[in-house]
PDB file of N, CA and C in Angstrom:
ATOM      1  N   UNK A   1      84.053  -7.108 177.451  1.00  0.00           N
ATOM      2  CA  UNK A   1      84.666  -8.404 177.330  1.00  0.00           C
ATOM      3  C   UNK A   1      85.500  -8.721 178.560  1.00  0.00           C
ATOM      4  N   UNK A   2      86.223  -7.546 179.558  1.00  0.00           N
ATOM      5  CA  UNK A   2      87.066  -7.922 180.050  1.00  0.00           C
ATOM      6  C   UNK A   2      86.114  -8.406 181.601  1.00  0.00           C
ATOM      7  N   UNK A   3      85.234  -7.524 181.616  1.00  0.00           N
ATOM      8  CA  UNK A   3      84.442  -8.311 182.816  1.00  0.00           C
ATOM      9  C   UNK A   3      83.596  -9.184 182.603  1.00  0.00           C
ATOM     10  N   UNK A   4      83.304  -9.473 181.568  1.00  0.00           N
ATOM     11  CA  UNK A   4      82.552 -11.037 181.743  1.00  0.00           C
ATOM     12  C   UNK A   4      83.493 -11.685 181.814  1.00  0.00           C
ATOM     13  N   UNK A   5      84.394 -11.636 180.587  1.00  0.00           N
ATOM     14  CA  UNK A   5      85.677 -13.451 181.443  1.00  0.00           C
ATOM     15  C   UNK A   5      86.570 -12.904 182.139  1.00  0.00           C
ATOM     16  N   UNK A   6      86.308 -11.568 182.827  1.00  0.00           N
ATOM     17  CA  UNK A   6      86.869 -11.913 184.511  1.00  0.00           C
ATOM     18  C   UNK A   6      85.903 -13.001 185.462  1.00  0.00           C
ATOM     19  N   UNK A   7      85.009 -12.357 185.380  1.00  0.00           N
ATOM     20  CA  UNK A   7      83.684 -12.638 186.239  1.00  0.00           C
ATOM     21  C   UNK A   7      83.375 -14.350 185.792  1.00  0.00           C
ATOM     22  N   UNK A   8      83.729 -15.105 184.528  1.00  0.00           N
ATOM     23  CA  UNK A   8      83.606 -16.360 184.552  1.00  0.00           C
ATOM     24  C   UNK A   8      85.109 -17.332 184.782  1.00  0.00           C
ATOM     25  N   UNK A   9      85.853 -16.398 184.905  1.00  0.00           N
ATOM     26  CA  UNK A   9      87.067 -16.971 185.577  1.00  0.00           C
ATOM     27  C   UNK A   9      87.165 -17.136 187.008  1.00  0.00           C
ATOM     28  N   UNK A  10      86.493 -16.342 187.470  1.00  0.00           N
ATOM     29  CA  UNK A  10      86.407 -15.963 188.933  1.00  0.00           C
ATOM     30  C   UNK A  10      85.174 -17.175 189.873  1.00  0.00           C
ATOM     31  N   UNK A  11      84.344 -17.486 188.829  1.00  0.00           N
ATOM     32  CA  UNK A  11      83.176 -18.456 189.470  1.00  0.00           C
ATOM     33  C   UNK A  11      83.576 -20.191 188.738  1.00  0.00           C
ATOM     34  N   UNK A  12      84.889 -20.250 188.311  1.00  0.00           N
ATOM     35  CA  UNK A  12      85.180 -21.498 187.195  1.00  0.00           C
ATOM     36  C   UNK A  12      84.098 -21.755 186.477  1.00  0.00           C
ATOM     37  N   UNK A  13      83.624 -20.724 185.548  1.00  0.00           N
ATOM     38  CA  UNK A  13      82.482 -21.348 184.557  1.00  0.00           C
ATOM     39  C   UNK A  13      83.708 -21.827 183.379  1.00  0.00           C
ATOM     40  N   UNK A  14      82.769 -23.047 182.709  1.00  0.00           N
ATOM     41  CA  UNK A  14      84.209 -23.917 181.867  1.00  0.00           C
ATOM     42  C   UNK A  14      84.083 -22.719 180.430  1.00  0.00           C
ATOM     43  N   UNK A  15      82.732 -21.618 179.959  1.00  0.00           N
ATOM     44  CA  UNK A  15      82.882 -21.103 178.945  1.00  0.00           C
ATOM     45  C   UNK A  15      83.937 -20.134 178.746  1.00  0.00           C
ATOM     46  N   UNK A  16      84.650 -20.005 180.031  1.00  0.00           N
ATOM     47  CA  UNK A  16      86.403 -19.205 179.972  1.00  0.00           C
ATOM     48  C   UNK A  16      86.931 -19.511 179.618  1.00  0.00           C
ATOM     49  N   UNK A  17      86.642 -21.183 179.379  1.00  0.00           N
ATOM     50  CA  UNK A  17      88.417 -21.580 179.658  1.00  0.00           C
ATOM     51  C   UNK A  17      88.009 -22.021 177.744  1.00  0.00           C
ATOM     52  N   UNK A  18      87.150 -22.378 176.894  1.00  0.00           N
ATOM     53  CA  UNK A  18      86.425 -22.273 175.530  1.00  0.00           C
ATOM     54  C   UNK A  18      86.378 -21.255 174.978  1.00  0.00           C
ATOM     55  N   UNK A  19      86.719 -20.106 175.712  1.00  0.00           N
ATOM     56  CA  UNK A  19      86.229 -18.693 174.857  1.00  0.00           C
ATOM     57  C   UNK A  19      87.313 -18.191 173.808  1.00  0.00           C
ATOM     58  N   UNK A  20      86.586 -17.626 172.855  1.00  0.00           N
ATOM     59  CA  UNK A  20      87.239 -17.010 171.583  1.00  0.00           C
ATOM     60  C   UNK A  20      87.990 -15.930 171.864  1.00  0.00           C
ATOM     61  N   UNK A  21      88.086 -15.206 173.008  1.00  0.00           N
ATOM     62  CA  UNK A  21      88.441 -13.851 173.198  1.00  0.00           C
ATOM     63  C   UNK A  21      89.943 -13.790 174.044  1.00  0.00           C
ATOM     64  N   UNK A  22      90.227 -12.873 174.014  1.00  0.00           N
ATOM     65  CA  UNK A  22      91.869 -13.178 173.803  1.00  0.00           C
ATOM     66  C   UNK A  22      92.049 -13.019 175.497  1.00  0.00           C
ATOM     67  N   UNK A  23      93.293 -13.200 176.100  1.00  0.00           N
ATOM     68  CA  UNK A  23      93.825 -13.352 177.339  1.00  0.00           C
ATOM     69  C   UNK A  23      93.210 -11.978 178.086  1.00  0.00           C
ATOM     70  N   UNK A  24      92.803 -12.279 179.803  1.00  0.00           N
ATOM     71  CA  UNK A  24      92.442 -11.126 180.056  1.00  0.00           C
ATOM     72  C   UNK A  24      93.620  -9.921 180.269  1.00  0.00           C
ATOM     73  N   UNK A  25      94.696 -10.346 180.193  1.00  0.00           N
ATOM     74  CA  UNK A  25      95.850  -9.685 181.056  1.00  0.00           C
ATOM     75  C   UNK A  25      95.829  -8.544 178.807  1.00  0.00           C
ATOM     76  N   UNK A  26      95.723  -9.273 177.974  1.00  0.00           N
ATOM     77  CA  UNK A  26      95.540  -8.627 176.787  1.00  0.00           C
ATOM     78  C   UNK A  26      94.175  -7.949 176.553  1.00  0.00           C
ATOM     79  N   UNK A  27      93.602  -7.948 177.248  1.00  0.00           N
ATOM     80  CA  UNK A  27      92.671  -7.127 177.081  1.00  0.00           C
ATOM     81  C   UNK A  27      92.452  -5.514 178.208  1.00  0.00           C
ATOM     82  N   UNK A  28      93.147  -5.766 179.218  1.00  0.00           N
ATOM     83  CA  UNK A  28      93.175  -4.976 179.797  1.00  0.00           C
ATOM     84  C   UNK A  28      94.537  -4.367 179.233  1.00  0.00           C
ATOM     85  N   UNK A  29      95.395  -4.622 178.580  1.00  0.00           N
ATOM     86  CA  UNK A  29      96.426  -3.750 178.033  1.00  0.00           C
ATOM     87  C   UNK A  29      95.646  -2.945 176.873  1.00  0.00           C
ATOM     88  N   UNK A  30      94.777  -3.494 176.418  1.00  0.00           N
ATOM     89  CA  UNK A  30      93.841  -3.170 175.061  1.00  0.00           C
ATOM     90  C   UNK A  30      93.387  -1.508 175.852  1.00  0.00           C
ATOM     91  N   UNK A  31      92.072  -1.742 176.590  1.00  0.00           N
ATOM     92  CA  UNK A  31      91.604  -1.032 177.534  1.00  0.00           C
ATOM     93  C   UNK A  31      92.574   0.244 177.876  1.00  0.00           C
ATOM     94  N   UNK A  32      93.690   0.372 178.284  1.00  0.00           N
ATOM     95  CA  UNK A  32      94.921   0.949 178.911  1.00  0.00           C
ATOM     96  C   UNK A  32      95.096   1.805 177.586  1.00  0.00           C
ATOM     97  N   UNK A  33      95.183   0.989 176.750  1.00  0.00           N
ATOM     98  CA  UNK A  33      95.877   1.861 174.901  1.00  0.00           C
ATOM     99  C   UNK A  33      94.647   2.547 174.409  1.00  0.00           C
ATOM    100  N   UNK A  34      93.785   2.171 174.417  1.00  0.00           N
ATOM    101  CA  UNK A  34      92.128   3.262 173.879  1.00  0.00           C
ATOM    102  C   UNK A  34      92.258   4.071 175.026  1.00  0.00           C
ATOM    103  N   UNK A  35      92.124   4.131 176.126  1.00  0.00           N
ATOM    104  CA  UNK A  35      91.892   5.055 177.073  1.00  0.00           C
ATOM    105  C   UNK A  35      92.903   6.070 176.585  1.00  0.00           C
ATOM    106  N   UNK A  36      94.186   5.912 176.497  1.00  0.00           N
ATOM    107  CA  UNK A  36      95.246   6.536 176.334  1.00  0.00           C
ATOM    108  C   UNK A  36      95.097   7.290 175.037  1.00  0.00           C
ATOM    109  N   UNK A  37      94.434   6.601 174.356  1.00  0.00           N
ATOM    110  CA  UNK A  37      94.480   7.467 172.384  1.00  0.00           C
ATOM    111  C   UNK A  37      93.263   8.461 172.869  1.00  0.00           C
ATOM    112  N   UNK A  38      91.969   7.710 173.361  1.00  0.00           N
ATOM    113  CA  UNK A  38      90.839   8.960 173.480  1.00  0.00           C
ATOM    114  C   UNK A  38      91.661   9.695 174.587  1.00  0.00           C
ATOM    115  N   UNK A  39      91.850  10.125 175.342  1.00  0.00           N
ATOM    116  CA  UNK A  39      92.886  11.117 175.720  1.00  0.00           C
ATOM    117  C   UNK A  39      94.126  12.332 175.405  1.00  0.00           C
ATOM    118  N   UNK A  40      94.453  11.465 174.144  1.00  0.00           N
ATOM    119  CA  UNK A  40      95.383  12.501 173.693  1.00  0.00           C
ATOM    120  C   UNK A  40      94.323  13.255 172.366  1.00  0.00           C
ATOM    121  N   UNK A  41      93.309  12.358 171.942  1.00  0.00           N
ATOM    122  CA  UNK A  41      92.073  13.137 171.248  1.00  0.00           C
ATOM    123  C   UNK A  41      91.444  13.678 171.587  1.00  0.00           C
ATOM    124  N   UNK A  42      91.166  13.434 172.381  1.00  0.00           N
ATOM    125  CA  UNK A  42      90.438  14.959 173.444  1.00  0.00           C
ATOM    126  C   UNK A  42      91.398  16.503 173.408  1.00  0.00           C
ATOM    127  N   UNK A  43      92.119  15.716 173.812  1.00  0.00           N
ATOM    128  CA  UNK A  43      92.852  16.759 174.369  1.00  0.00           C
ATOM    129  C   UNK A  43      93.444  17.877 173.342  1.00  0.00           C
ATOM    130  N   UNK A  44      93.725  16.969 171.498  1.00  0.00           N
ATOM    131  CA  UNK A  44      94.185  17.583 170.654  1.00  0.00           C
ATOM    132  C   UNK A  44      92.461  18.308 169.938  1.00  0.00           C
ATOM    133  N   UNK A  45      91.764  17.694 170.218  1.00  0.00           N
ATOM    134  CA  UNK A  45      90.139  18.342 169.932  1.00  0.00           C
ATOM    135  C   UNK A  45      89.625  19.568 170.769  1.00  0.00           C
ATOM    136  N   UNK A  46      90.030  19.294 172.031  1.00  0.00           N
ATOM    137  CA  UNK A  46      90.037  20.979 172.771  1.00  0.00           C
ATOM    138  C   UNK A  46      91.027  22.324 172.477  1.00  0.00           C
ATOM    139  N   UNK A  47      92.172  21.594 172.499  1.00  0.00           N
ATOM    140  CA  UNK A  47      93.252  22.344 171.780  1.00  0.00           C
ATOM    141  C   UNK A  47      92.707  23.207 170.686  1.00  0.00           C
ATOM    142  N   UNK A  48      92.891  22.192 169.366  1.00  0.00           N
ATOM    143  CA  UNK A  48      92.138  22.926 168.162  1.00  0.00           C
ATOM    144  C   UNK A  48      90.979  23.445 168.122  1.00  0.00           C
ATOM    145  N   UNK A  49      89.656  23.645 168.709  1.00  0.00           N
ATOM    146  CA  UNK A  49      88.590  24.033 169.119  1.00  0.00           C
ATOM    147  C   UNK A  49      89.244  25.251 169.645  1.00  0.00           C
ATOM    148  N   UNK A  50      89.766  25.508 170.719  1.00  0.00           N
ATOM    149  CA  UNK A  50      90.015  26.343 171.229  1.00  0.00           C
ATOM    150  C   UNK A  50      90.851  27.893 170.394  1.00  0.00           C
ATOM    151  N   UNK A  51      91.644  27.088 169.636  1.00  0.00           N
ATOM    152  CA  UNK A  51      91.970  27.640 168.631  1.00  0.00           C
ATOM    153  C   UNK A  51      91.812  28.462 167.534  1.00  0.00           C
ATOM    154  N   UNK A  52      90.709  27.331 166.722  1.00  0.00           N
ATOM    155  CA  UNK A  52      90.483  27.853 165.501  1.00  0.00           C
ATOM    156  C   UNK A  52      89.103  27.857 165.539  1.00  0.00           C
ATOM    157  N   UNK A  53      87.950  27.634 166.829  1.00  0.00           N
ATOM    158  CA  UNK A  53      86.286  27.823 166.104  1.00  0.00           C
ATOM    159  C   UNK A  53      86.122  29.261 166.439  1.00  0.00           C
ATOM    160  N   UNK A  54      85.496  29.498 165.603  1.00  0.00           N
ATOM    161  CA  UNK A  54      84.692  30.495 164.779  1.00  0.00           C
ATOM    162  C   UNK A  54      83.567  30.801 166.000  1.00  0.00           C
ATOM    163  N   UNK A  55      83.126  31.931 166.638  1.00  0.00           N
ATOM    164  CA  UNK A  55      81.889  31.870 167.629  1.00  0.00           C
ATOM    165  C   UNK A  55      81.593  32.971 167.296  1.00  0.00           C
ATOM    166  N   UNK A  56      79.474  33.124 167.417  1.00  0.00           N
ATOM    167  CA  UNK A  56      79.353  33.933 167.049  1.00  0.00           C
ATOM    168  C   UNK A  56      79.244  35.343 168.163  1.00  0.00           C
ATOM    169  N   UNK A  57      78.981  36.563 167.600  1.00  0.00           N
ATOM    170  CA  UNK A  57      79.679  37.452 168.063  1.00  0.00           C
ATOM    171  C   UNK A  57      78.768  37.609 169.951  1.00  0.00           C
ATOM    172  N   UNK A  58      79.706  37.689 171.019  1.00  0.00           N
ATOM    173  CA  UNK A  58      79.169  37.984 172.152  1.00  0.00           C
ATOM    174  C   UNK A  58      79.348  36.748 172.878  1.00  0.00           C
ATOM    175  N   UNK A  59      79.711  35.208 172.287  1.00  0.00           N
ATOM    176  CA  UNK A  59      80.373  34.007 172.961  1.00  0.00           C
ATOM    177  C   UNK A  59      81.283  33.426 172.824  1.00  0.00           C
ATOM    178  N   UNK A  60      81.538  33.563 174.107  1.00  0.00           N
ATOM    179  CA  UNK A  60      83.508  32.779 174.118  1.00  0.00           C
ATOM    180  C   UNK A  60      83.544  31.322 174.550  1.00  0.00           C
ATOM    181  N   UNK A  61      84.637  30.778 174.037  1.00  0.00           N
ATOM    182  CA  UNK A  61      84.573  29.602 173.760  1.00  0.00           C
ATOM    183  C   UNK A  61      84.743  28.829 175.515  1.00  0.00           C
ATOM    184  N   UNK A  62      84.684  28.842 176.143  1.00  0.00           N
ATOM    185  CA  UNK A  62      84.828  28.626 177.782  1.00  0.00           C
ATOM    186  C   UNK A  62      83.060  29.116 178.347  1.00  0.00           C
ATOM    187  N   UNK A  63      82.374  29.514 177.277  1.00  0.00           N
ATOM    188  CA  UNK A  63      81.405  30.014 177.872  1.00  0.00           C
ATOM    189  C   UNK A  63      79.884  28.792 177.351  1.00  0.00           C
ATOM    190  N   UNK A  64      80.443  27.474 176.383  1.00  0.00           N
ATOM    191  CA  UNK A  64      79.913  26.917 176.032  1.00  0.00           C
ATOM    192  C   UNK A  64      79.543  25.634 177.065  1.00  0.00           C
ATOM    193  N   UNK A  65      78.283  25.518 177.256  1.00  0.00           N
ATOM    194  CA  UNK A  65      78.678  24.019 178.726  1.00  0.00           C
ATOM    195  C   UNK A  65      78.583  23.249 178.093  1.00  0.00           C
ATOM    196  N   UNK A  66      79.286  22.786 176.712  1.00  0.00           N
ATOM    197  CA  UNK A  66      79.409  21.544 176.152  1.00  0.00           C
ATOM    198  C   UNK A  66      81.298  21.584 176.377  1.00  0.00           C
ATOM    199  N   UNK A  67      81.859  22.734 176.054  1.00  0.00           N
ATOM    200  CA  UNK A  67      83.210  22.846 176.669  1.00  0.00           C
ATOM    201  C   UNK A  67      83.538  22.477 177.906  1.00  0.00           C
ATOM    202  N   UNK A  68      82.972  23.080 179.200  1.00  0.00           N
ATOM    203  CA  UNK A  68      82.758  22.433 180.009  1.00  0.00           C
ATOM    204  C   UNK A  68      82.808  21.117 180.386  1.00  0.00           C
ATOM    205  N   UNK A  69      81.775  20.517 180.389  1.00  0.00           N
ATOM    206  CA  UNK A  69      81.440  19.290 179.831  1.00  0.00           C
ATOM    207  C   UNK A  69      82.818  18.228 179.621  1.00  0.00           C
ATOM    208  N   UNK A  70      82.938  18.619 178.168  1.00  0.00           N
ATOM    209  CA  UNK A  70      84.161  17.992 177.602  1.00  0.00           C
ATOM    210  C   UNK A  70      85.861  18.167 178.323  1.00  0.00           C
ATOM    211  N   UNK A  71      85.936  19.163 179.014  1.00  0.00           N
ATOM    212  CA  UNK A  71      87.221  19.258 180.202  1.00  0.00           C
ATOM    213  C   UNK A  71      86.761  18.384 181.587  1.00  0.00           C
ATOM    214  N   UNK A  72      85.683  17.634 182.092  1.00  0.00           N
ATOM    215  CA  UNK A  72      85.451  17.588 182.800  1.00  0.00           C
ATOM    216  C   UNK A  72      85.677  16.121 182.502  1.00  0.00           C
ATOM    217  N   UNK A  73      85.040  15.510 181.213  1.00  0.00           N
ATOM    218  CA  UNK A  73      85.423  14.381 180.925  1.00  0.00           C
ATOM    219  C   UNK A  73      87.246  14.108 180.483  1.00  0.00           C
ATOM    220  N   UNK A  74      87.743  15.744 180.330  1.00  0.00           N
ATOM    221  CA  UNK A  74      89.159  15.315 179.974  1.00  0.00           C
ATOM    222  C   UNK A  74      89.616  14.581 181.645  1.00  0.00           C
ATOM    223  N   UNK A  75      89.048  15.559 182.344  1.00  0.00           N
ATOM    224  CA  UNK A  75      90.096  15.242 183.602  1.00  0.00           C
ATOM    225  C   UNK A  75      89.198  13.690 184.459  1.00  0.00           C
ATOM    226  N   UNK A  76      88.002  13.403 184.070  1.00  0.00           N
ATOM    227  CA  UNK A  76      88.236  11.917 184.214  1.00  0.00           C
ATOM    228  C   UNK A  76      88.737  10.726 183.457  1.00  0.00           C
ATOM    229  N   UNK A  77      89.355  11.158 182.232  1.00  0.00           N
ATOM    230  CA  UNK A  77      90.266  10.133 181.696  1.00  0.00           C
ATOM    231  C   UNK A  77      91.274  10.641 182.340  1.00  0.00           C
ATOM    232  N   UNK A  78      91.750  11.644 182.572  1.00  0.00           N
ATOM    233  CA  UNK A  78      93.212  11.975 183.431  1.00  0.00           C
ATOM    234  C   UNK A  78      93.301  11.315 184.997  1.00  0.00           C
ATOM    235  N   UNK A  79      92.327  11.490 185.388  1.00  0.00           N
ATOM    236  CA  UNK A  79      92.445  10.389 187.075  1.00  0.00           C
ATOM    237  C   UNK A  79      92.200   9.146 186.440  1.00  0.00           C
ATOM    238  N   UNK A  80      91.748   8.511 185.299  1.00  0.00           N
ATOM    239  CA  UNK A  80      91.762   7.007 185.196  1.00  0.00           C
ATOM    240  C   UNK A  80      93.069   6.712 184.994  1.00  0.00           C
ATOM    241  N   UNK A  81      93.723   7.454 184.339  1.00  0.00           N
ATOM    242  CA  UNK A  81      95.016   7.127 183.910  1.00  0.00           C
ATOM    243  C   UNK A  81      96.032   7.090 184.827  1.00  0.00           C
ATOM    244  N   UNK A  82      95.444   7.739 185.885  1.00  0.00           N
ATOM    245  CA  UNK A  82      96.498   8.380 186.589  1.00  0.00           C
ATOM    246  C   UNK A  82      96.948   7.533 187.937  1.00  0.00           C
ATOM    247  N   UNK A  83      95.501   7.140 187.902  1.00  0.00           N
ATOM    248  CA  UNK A  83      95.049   5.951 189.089  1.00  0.00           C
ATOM    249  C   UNK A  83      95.579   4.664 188.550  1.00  0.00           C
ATOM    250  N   UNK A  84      95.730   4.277 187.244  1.00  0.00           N
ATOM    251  CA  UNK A  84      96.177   3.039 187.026  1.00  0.00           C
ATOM    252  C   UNK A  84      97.268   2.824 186.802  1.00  0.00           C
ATOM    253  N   UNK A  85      98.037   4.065 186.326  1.00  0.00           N
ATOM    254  CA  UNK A  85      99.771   4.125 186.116  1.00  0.00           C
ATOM    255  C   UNK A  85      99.964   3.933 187.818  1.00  0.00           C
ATOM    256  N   UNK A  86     100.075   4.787 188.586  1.00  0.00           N
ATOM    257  CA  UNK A  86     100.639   5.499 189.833  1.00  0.00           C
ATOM    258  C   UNK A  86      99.701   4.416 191.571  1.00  0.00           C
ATOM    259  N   UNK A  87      98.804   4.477 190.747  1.00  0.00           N
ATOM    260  CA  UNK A  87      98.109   3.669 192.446  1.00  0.00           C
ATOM    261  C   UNK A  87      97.380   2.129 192.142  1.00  0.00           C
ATOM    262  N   UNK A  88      98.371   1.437 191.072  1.00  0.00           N
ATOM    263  CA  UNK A  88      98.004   0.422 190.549  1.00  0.00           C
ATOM    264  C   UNK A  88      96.410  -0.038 190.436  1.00  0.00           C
ATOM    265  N   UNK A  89      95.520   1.098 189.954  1.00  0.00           N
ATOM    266  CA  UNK A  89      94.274   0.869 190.052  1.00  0.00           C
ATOM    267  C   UNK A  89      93.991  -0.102 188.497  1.00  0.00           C
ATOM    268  N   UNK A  90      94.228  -1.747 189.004  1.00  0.00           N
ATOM    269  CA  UNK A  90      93.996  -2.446 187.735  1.00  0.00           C
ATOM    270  C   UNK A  90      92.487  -3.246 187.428  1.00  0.00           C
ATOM    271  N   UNK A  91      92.600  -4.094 186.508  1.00  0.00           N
ATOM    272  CA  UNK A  91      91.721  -5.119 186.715  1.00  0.00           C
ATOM    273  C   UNK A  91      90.274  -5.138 186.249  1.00  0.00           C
ATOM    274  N   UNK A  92      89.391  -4.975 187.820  1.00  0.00           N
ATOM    275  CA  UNK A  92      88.060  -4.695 187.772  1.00  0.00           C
ATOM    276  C   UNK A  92      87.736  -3.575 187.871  1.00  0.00           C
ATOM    277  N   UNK A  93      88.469  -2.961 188.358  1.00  0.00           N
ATOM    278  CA  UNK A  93      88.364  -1.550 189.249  1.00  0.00           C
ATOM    279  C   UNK A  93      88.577  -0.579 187.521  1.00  0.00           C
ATOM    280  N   UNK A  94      89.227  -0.600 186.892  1.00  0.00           N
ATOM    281  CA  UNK A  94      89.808  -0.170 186.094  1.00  0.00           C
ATOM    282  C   UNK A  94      89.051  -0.327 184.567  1.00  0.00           C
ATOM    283  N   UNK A  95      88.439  -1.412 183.885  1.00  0.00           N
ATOM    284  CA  UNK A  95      87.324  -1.645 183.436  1.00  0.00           C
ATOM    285  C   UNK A  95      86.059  -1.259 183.617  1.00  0.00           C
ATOM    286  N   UNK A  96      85.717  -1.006 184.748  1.00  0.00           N
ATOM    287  CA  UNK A  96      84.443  -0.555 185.755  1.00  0.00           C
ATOM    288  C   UNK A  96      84.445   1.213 185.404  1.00  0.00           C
ATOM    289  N   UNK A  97      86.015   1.801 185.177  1.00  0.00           N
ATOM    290  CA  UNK A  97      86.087   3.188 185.435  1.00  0.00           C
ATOM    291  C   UNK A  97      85.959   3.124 183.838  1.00  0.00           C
ATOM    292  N   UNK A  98      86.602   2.611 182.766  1.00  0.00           N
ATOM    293  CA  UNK A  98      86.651   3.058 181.614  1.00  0.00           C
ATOM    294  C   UNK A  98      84.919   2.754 181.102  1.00  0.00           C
ATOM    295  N   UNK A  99      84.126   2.224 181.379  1.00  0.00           N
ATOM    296  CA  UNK A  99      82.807   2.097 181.505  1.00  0.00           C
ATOM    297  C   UNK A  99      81.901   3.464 181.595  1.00  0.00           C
ATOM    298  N   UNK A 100      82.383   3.783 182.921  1.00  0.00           N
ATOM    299  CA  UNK A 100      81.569   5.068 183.717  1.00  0.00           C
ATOM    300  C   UNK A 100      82.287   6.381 182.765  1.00  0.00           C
ATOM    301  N   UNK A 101      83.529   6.087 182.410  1.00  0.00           N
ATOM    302  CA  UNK A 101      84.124   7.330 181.642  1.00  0.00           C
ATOM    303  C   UNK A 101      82.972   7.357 180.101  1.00  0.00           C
ATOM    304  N   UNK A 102      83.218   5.793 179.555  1.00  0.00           N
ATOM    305  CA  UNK A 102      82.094   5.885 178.409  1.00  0.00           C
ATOM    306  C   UNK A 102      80.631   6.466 178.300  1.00  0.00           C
ATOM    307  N   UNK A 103      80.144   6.114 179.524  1.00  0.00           N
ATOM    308  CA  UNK A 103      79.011   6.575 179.669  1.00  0.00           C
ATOM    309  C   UNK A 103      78.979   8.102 180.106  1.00  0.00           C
ATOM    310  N   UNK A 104      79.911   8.616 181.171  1.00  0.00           N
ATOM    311  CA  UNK A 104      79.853  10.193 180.382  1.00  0.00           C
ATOM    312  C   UNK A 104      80.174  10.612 179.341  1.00  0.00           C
ATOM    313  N   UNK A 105      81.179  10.388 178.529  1.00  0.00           N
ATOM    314  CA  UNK A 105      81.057  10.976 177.278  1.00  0.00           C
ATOM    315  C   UNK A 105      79.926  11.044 176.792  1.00  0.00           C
ATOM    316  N   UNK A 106      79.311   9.700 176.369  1.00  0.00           N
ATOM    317  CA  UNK A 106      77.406  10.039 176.166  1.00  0.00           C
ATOM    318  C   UNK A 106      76.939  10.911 176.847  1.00  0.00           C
ATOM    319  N   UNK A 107      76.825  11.099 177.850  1.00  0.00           N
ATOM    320  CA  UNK A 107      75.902  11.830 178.237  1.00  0.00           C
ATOM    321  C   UNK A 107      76.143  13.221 178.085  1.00  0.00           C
ATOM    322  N   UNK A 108      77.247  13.489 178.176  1.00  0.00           N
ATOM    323  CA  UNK A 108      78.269  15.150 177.532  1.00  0.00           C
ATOM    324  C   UNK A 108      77.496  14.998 176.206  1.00  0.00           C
ATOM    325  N   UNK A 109      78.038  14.154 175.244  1.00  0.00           N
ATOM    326  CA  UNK A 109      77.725  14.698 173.659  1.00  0.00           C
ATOM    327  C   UNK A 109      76.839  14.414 173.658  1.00  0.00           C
ATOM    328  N   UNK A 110      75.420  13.666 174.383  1.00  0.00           N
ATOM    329  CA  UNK A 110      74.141  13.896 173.583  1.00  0.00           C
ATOM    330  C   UNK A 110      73.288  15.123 174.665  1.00  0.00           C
ATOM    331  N   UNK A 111      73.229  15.089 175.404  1.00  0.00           N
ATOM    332  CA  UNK A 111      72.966  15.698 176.755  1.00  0.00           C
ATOM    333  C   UNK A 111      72.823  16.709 176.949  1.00  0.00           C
ATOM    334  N   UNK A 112      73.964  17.137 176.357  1.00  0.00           N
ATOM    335  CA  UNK A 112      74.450  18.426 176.782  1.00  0.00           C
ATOM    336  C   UNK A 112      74.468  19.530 175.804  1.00  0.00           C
ATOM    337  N   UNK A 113      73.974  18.984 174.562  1.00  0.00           N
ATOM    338  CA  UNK A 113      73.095  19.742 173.453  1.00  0.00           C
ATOM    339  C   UNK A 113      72.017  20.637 173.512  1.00  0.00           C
ATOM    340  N   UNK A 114      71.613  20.203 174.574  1.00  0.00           N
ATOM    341  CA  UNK A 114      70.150  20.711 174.838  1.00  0.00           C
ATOM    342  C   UNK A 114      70.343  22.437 175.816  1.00  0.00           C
ATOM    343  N   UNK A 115      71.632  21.807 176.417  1.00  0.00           N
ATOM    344  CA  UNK A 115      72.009  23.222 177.068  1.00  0.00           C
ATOM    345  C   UNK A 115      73.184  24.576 176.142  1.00  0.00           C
ATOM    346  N   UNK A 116      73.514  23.878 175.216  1.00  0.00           N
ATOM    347  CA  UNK A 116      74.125  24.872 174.165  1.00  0.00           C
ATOM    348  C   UNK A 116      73.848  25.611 173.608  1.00  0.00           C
ATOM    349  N   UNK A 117      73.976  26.921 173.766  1.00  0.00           N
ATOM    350  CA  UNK A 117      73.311  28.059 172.806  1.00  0.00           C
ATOM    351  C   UNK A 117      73.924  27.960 171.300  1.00  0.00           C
ATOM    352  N   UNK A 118      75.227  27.076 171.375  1.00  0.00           N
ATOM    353  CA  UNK A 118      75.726  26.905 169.680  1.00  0.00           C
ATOM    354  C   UNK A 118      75.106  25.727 169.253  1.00  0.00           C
ATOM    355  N   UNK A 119      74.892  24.422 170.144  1.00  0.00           N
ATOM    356  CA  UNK A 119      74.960  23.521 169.008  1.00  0.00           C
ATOM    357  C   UNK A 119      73.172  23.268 168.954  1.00  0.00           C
ATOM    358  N   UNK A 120      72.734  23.967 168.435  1.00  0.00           N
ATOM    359  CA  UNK A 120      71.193  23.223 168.589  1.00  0.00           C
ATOM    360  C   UNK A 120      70.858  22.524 167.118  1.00  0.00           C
TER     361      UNK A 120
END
């Protein structure tokens, strides 16, 4: 949502200035607050994983490349965040990243099944 009525604000198409969808400056705060919750869910999902799963005997939990995987996507929500608090990375730039972050997660959780000796 936030880059199409950027992108029709940006060329004066009049369906911006008609649209149902809420202010862009509120939608990129939107954007900012999900990024921020899947982040601290991750992070409390590796935690507890790390914790309390059960593996069977001869694999450790660091030895799974879906673990992997999933720290790799922690630490690109950690530079999105980090880039938009600290090096004012807003806007387009910033929408564009929470995008590319979405689309790895897909590709981690479906993907990366195929290389798991646990989750088949």
């Amino acid at each position: 949502m936030y880059l199409t009525q950027e992108h029709d604000l940006k060329f004066h198409k009049m369906r911006a200035i008609f649209s149902l969808s809420p202010p862009i400056q509120r939608l990129e705060l939107v954007i900012r607050r999900l990024m921020i919750a899947g982040f601290a869910l991750l992070t409390a999902g590796l935690v507890i994983g790390a914790v309390w799963l059960k593996l069977p005997e001869g694999v450790g939990y660091l030895d799974d490349p879906k673990v992997h995987w999933s720290i790799l996507v922690w630490f690109l929500y950690l530079a999105l965040l980090v880039m938009h608090q600290w090096f004012a990375q807003s806007g387009r730039r910033f929408a564009w990243g929470a995008v590319g972050c979405f689309v790895f997660v897909l590709l981690t959780f479906w993907g990366v099944n195929l290389m798991s000796p646990i989750h088949h």
